[in-house]
PDB file of N, CA and C in Angstrom:
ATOM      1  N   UNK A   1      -1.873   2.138  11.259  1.00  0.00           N
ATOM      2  CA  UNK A   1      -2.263   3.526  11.284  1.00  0.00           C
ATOM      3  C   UNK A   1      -3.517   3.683  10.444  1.00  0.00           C
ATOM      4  N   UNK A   2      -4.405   4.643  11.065  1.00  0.00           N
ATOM      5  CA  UNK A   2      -5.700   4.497  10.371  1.00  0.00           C
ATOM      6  C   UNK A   2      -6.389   6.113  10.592  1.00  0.00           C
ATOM      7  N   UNK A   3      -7.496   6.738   9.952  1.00  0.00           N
ATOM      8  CA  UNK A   3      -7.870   7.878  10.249  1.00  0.00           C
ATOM      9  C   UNK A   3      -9.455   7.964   9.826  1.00  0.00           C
ATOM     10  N   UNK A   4      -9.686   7.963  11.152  1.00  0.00           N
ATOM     11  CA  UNK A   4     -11.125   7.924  11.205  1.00  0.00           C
ATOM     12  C   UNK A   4     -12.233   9.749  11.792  1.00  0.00           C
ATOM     13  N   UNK A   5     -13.157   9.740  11.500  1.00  0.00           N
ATOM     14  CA  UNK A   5     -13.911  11.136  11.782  1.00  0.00           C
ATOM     15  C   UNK A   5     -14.792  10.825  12.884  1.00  0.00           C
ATOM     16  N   UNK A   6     -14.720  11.676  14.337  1.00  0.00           N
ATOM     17  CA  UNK A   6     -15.379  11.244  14.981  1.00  0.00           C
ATOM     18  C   UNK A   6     -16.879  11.829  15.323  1.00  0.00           C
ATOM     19  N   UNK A   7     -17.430  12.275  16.062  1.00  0.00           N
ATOM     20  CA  UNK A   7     -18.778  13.106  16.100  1.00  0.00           C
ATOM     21  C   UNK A   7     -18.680  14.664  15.643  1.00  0.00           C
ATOM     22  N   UNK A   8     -17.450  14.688  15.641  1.00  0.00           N
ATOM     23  CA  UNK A   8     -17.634  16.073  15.992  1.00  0.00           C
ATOM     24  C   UNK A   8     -16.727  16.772  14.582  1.00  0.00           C
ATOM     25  N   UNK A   9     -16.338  15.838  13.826  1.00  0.00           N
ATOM     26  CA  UNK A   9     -16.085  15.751  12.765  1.00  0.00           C
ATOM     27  C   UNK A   9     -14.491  15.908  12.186  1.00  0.00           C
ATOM     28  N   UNK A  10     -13.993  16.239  13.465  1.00  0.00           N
ATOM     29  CA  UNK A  10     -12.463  16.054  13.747  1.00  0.00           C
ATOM     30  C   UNK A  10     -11.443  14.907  13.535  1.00  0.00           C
ATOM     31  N   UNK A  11     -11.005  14.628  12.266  1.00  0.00           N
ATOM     32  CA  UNK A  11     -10.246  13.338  12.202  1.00  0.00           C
ATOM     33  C   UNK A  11     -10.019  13.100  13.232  1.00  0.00           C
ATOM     34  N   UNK A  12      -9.879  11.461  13.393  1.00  0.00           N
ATOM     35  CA  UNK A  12      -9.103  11.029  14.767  1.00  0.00           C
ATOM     36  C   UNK A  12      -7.470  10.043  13.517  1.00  0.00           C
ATOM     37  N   UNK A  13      -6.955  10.116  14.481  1.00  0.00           N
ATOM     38  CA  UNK A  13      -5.414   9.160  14.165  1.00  0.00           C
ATOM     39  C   UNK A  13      -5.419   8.324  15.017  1.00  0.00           C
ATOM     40  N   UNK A  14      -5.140   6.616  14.299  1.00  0.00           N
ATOM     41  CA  UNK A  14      -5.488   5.499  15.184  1.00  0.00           C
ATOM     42  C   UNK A  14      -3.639   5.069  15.054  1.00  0.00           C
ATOM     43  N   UNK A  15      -2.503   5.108  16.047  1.00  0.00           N
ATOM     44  CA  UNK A  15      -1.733   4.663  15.903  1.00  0.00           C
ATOM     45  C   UNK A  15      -1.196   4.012  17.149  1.00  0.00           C
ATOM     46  N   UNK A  16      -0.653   2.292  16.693  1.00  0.00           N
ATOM     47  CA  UNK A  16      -0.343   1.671  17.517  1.00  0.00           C
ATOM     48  C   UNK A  16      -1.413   1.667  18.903  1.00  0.00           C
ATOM     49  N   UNK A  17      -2.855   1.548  18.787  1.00  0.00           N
ATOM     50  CA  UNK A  17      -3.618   1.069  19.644  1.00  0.00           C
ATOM     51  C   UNK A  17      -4.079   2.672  20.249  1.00  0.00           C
ATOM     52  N   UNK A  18      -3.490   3.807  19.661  1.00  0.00           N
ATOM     53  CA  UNK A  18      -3.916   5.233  20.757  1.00  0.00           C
ATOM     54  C   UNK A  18      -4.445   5.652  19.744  1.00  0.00           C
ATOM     55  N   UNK A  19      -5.442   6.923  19.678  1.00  0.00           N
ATOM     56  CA  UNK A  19      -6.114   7.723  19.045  1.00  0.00           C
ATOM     57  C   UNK A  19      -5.645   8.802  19.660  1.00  0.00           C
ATOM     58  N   UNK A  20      -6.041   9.858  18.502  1.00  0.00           N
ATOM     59  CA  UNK A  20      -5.450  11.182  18.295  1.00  0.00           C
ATOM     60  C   UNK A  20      -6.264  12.120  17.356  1.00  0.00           C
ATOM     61  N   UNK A  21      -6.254  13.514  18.266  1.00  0.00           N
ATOM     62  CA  UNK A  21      -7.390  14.095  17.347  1.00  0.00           C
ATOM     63  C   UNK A  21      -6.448  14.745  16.505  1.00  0.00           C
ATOM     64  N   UNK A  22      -6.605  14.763  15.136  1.00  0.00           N
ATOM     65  CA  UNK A  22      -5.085  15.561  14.204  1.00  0.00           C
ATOM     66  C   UNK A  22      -5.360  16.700  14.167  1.00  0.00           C
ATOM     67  N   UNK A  23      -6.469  17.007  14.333  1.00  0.00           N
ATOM     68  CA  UNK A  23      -6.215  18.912  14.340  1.00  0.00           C
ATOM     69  C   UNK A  23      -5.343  19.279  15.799  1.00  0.00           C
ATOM     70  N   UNK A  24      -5.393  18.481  16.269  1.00  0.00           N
ATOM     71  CA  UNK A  24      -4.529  19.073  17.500  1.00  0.00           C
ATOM     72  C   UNK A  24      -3.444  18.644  17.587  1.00  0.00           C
ATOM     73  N   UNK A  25      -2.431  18.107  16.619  1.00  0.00           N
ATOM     74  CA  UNK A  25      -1.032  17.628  16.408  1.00  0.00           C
ATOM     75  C   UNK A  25      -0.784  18.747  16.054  1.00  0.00           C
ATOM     76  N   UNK A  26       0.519  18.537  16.248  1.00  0.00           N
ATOM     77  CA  UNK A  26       1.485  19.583  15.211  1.00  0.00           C
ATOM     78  C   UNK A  26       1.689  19.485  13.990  1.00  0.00           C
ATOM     79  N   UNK A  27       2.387  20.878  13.175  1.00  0.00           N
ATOM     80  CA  UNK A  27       2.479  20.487  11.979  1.00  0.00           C
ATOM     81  C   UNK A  27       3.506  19.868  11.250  1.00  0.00           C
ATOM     82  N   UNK A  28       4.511  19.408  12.370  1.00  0.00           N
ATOM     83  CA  UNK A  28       5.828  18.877  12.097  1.00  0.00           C
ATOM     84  C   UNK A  28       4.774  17.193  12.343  1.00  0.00           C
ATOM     85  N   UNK A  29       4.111  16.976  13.275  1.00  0.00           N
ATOM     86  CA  UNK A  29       3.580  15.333  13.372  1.00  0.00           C
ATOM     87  C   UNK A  29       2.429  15.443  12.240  1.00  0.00           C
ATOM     88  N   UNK A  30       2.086  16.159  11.884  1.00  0.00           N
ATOM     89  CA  UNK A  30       1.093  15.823  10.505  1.00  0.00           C
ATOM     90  C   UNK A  30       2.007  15.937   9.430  1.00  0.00           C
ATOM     91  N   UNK A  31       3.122  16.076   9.304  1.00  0.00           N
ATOM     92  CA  UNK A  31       3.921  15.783   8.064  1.00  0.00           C
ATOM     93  C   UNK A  31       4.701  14.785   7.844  1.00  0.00           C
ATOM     94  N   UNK A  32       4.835  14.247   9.022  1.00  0.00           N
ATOM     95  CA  UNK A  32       5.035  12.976   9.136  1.00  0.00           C
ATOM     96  C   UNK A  32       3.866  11.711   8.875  1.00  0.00           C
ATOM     97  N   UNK A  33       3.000  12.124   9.548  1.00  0.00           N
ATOM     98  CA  UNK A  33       1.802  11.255   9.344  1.00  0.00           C
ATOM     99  C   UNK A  33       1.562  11.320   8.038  1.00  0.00           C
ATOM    100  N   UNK A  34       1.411  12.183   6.717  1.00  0.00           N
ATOM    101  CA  UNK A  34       1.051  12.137   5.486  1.00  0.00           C
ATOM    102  C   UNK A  34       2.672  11.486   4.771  1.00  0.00           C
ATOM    103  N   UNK A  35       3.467  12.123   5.644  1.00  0.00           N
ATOM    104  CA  UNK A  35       4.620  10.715   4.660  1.00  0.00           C
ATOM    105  C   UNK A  35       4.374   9.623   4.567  1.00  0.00           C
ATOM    106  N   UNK A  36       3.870   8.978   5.887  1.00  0.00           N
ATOM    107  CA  UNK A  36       3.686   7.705   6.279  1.00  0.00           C
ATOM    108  C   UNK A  36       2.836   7.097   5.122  1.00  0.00           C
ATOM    109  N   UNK A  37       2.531   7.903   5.315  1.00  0.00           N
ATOM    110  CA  UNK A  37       0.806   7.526   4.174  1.00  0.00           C
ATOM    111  C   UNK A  37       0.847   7.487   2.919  1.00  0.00           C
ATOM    112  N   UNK A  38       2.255   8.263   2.671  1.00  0.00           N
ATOM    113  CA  UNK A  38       2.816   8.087   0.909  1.00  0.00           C
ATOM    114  C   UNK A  38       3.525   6.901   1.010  1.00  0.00           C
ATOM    115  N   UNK A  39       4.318   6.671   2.103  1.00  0.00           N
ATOM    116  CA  UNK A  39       4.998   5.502   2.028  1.00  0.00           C
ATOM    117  C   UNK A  39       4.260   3.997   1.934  1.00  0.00           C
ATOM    118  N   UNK A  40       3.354   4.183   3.089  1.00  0.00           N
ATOM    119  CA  UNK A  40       2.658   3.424   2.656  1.00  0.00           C
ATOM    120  C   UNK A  40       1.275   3.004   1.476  1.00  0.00           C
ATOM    121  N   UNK A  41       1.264   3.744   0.951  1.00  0.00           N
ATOM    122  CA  UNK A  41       0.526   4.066  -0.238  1.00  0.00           C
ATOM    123  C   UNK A  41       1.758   3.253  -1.678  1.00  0.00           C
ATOM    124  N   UNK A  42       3.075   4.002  -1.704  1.00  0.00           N
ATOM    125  CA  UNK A  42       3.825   3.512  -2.299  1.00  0.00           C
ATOM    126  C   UNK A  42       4.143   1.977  -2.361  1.00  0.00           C
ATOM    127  N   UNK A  43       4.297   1.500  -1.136  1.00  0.00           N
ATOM    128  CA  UNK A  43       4.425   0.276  -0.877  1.00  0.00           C
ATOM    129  C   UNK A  43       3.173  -0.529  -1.512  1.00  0.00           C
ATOM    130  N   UNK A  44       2.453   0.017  -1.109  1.00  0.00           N
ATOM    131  CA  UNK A  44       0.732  -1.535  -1.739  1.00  0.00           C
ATOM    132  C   UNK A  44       0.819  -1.381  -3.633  1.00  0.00           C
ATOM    133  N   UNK A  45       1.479  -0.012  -3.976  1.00  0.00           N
ATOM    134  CA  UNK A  45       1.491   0.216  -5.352  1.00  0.00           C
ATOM    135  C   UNK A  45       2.985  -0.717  -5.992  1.00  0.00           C
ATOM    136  N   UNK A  46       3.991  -1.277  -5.183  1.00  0.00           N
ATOM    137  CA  UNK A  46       4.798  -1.925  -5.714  1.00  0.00           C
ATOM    138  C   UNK A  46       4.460  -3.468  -5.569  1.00  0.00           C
ATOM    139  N   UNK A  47       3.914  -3.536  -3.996  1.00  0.00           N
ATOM    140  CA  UNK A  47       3.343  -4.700  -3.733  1.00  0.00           C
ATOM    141  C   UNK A  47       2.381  -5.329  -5.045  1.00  0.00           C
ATOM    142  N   UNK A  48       1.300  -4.532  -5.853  1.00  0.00           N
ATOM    143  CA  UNK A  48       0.915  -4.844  -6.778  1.00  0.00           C
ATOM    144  C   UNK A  48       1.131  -5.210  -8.189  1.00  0.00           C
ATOM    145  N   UNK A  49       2.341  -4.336  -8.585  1.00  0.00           N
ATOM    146  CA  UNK A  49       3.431  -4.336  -9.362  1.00  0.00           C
ATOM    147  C   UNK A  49       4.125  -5.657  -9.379  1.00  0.00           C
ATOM    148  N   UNK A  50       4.996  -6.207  -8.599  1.00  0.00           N
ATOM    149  CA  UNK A  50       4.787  -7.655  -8.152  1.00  0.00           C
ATOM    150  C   UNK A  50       4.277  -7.988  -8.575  1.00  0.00           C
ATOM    151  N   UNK A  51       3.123  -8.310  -8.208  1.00  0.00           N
ATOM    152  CA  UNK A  51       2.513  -9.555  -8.401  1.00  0.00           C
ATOM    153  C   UNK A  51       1.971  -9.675 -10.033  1.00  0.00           C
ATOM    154  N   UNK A  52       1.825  -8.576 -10.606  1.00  0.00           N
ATOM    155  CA  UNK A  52       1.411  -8.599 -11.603  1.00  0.00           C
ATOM    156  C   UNK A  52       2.958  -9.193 -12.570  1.00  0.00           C
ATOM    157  N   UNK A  53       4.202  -8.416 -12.225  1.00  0.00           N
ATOM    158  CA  UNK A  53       5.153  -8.453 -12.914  1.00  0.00           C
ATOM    159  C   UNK A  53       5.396 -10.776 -12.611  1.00  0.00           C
ATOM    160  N   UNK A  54       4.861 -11.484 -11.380  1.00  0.00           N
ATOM    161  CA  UNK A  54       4.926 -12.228 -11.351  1.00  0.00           C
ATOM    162  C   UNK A  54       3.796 -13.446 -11.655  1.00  0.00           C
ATOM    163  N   UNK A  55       2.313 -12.881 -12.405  1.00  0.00           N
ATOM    164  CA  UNK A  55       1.873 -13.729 -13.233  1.00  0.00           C
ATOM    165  C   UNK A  55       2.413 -13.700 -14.467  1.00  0.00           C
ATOM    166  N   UNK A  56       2.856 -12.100 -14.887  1.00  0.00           N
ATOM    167  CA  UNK A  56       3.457 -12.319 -16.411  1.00  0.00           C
ATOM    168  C   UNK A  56       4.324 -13.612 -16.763  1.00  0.00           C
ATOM    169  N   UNK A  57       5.212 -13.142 -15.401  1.00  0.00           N
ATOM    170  CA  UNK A  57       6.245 -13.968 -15.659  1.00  0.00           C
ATOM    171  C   UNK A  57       6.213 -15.710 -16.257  1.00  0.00           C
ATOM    172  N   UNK A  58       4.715 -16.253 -15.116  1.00  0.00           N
ATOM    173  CA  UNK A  58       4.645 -17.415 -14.974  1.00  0.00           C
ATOM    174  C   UNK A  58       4.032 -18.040 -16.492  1.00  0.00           C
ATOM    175  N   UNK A  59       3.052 -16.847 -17.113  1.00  0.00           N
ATOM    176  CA  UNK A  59       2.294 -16.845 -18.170  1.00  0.00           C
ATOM    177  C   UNK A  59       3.254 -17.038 -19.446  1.00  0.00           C
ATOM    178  N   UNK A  60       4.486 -16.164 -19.417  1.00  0.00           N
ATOM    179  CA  UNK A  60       5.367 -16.374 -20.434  1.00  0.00           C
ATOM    180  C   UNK A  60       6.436 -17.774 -20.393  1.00  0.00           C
ATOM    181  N   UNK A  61       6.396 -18.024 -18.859  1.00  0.00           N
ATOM    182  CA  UNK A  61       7.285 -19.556 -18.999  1.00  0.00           C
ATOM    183  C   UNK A  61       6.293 -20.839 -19.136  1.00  0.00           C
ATOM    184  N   UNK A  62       4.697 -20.645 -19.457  1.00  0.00           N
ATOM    185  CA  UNK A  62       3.853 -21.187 -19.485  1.00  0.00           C
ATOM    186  C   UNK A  62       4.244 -21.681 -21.089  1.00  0.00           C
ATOM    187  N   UNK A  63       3.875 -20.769 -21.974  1.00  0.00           N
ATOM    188  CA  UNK A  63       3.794 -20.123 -23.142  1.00  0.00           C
ATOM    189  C   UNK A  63       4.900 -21.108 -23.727  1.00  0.00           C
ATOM    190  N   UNK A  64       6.494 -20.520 -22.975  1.00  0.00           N
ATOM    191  CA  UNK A  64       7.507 -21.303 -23.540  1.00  0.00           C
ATOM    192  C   UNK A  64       7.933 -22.830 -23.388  1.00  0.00           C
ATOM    193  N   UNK A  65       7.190 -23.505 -22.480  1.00  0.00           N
ATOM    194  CA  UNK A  65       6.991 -24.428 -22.268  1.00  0.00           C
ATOM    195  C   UNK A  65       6.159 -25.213 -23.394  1.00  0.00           C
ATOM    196  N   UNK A  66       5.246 -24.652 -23.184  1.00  0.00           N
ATOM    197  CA  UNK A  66       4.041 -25.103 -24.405  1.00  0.00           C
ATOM    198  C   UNK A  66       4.878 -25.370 -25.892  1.00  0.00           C
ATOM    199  N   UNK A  67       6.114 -24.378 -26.289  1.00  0.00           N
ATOM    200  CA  UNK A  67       6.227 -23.970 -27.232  1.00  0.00           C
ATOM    201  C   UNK A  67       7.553 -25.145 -27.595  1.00  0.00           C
ATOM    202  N   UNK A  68       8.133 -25.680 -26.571  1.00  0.00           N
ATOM    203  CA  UNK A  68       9.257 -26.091 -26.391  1.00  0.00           C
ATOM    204  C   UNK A  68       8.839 -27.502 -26.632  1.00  0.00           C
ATOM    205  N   UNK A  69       7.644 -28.068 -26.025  1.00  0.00           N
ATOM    206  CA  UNK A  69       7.195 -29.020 -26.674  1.00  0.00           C
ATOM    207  C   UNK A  69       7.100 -30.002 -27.894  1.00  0.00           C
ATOM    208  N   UNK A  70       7.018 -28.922 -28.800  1.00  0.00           N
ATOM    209  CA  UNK A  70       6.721 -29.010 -30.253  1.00  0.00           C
ATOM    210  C   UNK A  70       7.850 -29.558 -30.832  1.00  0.00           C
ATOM    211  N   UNK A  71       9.001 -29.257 -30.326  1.00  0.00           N
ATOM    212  CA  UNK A  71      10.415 -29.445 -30.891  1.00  0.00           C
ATOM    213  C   UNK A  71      10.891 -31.043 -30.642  1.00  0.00           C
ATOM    214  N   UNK A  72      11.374 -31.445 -31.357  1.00  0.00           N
ATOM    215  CA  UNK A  72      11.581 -32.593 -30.980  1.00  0.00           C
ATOM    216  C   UNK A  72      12.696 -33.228 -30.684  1.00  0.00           C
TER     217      UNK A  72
END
């Protein structure tokens, strides 16, 4: 799903291969379409979360490794 402006300055809605001019949806399908868009908005913000929560991770068993060393 994607939303692009066309000449005439009318968002278009790119979904599943069709376009759509959104001023001419309804306002029950444009409230859907902006969920979508939180949802997926939400999603790339956990997706990132991840990954971050999984260098920490690797950085601190790095760390304890290093540390575990020492011991004899």
């Amino acid at each position: 799903m994607n939303e692009n402006t066309n000449d005439s300055g009318n968002p278009v809605l790119t979904f599943e291969g069709k376009k759509y001019l959104i001023n001419e949806l309804s306002k029950e399908i444009k409230e859907s379409v902006k969920a979508l868009q939180i949802a997926e908005t939400q999603l790339k913000m956990h997706e990132d979360t991840f990954k971050l929560l999984s260098i920490s991770r690797n950085t601190l068993a790095n760390q304890l490794r290093e540390k575990l060393k020492n011991i004899a």
